[in-house]
N, C-alpha and C. Protein backbone atom coordinates (compact mmCIF):
# COMPACT_ATOMS: atom_id res chain seq x y z
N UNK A 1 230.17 172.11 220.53
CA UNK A 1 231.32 172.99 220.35
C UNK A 1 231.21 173.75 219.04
N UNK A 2 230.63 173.16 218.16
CA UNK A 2 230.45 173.92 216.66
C UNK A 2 230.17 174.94 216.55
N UNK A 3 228.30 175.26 217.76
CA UNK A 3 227.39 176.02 217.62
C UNK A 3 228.31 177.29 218.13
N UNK A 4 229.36 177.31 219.18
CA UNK A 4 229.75 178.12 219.96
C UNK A 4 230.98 178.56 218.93
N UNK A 5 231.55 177.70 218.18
CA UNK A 5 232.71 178.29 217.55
C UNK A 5 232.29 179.25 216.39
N UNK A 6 231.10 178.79 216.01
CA UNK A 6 230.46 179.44 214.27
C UNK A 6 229.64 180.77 215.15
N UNK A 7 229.18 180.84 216.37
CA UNK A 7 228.59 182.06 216.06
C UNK A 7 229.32 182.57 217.53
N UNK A 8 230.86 182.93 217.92
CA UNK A 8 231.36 183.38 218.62
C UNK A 8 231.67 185.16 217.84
N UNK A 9 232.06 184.86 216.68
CA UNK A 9 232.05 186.39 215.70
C UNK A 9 230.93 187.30 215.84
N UNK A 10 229.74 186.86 215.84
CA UNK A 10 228.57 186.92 215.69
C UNK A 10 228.03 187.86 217.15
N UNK A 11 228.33 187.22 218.49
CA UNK A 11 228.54 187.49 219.27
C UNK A 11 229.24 188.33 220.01
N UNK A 12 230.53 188.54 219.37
CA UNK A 12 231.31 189.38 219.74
C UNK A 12 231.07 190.82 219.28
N UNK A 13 230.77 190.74 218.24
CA UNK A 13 230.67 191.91 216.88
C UNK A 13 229.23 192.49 217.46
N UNK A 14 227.81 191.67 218.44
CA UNK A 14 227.24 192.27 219.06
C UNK A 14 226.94 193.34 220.34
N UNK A 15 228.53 192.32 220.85
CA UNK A 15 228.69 192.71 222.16
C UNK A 15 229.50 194.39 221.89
N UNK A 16 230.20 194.07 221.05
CA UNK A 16 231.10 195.64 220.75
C UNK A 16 229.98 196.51 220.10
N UNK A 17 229.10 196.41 219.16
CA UNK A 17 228.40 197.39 219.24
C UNK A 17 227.58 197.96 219.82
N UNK A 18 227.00 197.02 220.72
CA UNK A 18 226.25 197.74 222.02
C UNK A 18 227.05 198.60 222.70
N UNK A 19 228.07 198.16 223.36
CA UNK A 19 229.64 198.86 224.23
C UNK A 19 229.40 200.30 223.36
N UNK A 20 229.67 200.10 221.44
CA UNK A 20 230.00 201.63 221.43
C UNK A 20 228.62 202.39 221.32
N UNK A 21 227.91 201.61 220.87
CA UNK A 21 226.03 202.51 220.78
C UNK A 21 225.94 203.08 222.20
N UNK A 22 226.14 202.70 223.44
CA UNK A 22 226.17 203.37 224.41
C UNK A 22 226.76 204.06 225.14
N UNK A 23 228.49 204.19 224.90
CA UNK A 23 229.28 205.31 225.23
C UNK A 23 229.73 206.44 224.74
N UNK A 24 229.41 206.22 222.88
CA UNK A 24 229.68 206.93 221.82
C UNK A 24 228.56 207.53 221.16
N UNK A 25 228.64 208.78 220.45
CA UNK A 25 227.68 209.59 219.65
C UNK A 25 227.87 208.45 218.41
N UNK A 26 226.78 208.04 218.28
CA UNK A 26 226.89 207.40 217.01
C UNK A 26 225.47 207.75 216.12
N UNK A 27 225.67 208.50 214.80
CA UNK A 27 224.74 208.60 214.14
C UNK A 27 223.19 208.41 213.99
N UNK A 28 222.20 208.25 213.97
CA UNK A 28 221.17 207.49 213.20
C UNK A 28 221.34 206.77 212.20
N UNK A 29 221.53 206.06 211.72
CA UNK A 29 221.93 205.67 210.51
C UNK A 29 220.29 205.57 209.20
N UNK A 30 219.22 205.05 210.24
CA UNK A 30 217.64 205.36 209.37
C UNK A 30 217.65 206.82 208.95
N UNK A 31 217.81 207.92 210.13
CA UNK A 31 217.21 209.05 209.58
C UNK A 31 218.54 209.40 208.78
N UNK A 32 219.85 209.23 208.41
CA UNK A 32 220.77 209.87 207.60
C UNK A 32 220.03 208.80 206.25
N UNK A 33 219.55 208.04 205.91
CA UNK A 33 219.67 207.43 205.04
C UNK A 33 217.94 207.99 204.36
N UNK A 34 216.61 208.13 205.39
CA UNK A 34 215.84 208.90 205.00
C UNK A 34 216.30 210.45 204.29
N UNK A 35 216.66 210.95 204.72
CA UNK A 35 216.90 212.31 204.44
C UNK A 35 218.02 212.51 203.07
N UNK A 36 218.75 211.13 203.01
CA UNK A 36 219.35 211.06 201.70
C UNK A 36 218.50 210.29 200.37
N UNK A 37 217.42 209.83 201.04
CA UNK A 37 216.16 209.24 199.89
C UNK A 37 215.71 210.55 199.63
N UNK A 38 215.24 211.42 200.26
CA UNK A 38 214.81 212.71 199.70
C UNK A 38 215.39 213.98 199.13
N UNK A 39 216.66 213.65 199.54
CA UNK A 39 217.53 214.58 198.83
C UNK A 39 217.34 213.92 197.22
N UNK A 40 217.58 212.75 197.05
CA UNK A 40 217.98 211.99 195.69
C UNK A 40 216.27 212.32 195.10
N UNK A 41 215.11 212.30 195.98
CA UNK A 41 213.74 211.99 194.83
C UNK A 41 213.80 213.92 194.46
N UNK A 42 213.77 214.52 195.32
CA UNK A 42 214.04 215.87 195.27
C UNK A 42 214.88 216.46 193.64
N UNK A 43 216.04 215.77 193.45
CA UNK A 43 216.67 216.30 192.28
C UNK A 43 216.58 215.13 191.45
N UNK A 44 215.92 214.37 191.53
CA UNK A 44 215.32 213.75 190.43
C UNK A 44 214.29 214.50 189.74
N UNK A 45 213.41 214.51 190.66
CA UNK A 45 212.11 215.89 190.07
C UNK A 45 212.59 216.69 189.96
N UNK A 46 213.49 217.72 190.07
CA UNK A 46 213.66 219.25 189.18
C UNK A 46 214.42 218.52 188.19
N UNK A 47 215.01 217.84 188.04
CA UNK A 47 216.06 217.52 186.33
C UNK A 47 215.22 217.00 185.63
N UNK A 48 214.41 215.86 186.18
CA UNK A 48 213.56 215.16 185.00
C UNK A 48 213.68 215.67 183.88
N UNK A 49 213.00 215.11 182.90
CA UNK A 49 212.70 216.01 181.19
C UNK A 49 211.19 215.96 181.37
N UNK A 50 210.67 216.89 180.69
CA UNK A 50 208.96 216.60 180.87
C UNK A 50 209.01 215.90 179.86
N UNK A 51 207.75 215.13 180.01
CA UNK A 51 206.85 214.30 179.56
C UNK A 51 206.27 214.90 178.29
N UNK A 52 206.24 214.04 176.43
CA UNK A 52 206.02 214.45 175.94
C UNK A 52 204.22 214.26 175.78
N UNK A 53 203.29 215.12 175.13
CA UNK A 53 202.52 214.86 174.84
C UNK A 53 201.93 213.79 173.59
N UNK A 54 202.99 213.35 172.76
CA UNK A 54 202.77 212.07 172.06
C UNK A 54 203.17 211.00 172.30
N UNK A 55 203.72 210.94 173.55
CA UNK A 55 203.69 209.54 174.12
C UNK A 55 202.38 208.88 174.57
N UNK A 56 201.87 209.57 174.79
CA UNK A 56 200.48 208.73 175.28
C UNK A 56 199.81 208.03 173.96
């Protein structure tokens, strides 16, 4: 009875997102999160500060 009570949430919370992944437009969530890694390395490199030559 334990196994069924501790992962009934678990279960449920699977079952509903399948239900809406397949009747509903639901995002990508990889490619929104790729395309926001490259937005962020993108304006990292134009702001940077250059690199001095006596640091080395």
């Amino acid at each position: 009875m334990g196994i069924i009570r501790s992962s009934f949430s678990f279960i449920a919370g699977t079952a509903c997102g399948i239900y809406v992944a397949q009747n509903y437009n639901v995002p990508n969530i990889k490619k929104l999160v790729d395309s926001a890694f490259f937005v962020a390395k993108h304006v990292e490199e134009k702001y940077r500060k250059p690199k001095n030559k006596d640091d080395d």
